[in-house]
N, C-alpha and C. Protein backbone atom coordinates (compact mmCIF):
# COMPACT_ATOMS: atom_id res chain seq x y z
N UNK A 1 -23.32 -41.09 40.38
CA UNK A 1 -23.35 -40.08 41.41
C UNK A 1 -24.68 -40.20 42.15
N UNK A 2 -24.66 -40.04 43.90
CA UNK A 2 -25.91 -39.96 44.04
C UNK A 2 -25.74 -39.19 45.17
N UNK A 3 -26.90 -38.19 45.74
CA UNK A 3 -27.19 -37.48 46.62
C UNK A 3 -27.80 -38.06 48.04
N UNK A 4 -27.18 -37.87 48.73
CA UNK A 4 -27.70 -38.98 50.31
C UNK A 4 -27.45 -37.55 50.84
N UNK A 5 -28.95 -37.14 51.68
CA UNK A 5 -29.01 -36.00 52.80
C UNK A 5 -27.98 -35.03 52.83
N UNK A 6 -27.68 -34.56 51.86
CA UNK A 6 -27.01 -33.29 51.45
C UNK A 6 -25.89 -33.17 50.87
N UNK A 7 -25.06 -34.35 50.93
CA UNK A 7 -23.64 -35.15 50.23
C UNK A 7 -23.90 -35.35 48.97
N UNK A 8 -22.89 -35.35 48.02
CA UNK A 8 -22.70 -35.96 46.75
C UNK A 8 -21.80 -36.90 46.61
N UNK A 9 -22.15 -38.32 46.52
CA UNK A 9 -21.33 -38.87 46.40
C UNK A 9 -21.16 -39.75 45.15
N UNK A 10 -19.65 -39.95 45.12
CA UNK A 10 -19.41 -40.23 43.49
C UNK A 10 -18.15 -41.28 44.06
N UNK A 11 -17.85 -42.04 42.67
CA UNK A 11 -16.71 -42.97 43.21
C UNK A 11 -15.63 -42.93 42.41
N UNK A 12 -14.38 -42.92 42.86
CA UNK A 12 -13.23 -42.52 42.67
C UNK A 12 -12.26 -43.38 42.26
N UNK A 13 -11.07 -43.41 41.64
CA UNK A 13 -10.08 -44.22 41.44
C UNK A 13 -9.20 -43.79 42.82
N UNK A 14 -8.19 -45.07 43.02
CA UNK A 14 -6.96 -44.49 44.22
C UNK A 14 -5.96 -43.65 43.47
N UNK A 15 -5.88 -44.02 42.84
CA UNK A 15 -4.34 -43.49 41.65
C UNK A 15 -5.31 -42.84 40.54
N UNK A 16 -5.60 -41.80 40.12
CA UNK A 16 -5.59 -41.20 39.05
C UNK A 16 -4.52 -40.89 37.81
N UNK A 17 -3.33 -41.00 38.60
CA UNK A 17 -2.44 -41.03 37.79
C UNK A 17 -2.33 -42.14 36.30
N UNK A 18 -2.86 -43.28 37.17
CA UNK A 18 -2.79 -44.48 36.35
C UNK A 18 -3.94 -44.24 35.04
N UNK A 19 -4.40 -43.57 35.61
CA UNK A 19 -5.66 -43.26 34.63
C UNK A 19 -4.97 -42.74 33.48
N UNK A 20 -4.27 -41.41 33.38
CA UNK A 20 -3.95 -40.26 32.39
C UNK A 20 -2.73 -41.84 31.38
N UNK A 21 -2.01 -42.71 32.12
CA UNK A 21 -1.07 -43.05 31.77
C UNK A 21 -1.15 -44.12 30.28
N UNK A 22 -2.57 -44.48 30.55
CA UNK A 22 -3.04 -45.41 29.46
C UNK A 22 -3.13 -47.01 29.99
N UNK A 23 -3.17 -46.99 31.32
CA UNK A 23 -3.06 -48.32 31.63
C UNK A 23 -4.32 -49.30 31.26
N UNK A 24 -3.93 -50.25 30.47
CA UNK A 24 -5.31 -51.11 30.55
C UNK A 24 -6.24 -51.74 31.46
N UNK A 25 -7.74 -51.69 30.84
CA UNK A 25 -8.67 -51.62 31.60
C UNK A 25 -8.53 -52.63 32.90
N UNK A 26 -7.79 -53.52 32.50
CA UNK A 26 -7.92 -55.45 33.08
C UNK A 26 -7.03 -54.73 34.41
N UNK A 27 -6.42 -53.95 34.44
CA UNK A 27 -5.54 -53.69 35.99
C UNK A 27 -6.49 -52.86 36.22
N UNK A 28 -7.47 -51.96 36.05
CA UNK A 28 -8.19 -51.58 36.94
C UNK A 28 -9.53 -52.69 37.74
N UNK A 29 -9.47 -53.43 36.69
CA UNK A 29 -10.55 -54.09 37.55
C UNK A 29 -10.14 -54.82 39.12
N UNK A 30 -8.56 -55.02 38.74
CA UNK A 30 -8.29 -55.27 40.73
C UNK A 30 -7.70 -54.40 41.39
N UNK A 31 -8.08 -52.63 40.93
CA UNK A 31 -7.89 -51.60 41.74
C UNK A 31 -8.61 -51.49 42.88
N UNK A 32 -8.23 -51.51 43.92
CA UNK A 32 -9.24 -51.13 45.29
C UNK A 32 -10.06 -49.68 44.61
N UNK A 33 -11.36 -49.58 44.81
CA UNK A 33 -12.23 -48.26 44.58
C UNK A 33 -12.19 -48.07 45.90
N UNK A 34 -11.99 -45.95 45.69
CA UNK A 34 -12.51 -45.20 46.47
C UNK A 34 -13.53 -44.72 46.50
N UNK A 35 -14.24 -44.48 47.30
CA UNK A 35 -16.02 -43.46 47.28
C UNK A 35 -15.63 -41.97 48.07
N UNK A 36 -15.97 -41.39 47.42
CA UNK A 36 -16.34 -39.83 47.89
C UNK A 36 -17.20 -39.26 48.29
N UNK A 37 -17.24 -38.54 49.46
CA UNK A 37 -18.52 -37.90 49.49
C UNK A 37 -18.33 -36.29 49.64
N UNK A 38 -18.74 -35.35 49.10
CA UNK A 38 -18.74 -34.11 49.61
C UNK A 38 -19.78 -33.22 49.52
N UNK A 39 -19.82 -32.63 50.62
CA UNK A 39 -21.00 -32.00 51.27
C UNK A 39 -21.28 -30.58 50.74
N UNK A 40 -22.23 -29.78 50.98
CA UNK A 40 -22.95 -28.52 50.29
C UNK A 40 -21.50 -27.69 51.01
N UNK A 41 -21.36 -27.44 52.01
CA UNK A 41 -20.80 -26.73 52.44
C UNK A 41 -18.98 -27.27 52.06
N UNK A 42 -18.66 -28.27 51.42
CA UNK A 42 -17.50 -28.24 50.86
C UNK A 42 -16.66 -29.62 51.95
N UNK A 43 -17.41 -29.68 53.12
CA UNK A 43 -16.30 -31.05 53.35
C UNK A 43 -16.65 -32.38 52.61
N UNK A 44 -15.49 -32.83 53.14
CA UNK A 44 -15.33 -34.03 52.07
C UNK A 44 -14.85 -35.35 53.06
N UNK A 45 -15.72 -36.57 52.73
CA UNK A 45 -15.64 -38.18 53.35
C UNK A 45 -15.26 -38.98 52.31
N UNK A 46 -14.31 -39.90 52.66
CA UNK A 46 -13.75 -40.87 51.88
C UNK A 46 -14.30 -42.02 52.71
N UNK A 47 -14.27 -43.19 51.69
CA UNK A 47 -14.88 -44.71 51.78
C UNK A 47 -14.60 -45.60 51.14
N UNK A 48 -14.65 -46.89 51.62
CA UNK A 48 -14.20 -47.78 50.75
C UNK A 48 -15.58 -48.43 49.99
N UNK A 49 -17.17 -48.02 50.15
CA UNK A 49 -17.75 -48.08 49.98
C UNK A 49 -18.98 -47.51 49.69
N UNK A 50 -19.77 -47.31 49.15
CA UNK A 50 -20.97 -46.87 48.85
C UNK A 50 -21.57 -46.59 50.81
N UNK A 51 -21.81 -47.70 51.01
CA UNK A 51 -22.57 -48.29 52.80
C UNK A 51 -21.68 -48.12 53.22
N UNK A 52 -20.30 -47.47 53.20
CA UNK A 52 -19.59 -47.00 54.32
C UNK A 52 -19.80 -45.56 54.43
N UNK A 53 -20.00 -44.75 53.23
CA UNK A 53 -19.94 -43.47 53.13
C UNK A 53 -21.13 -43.23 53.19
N UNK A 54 -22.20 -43.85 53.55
CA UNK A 54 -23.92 -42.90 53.90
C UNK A 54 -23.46 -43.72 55.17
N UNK A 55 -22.67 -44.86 56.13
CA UNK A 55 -22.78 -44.98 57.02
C UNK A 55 -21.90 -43.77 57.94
N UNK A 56 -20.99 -43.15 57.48
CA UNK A 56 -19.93 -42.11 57.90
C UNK A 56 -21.54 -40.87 58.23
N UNK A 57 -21.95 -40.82 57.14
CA UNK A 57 -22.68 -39.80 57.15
C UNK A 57 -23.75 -39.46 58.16
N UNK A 58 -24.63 -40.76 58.43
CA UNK A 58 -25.70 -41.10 59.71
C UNK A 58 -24.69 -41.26 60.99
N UNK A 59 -23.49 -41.73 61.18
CA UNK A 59 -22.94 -41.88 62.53
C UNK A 59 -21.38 -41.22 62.39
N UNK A 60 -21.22 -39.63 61.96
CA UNK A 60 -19.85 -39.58 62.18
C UNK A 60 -19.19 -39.21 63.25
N UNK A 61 -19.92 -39.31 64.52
CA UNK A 61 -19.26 -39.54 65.73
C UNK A 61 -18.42 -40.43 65.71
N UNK A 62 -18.62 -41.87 65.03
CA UNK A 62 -18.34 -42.89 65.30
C UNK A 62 -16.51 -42.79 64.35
N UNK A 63 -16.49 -41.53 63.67
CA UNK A 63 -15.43 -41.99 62.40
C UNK A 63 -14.91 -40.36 63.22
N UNK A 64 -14.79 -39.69 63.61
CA UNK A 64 -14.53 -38.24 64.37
C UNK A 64 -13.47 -38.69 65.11
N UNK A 65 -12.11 -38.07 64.06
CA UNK A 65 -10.36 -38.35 64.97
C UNK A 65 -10.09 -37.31 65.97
């Protein structure tokens, strides 16, 4: 977990499900990871990366649908 300018960000599985199910470790290792970020005030940024999600964070004009 780490704190970047007011975000917490932590990194995520895509499927949690797979998690509870008992799947072995060796299929997670070619799971795509998600990154999370969520903020003091409760919103929340998804990433496919560590440097995507402090980059969301410094330019989210650039990611703003």
């Amino acid at each position: 977990m780490e704190n970047y300018k007011g975000w917490d960000i932590t990194l995520n599985w895509d499927n949690k499900d797979d998690l509870l199910k008992g799947t072995s470790k060796s299929f997670f290792s070619n799971q795509k990871e998600k990154w999370m970020g969520v903020h003091l005030n409760g919103e929340k940024i998804y990433g496919s990366s560590l440097k995507e999600i402090r980059h969301i964070i410094d330019y989210p004009c650039l990611y703003k649908k």
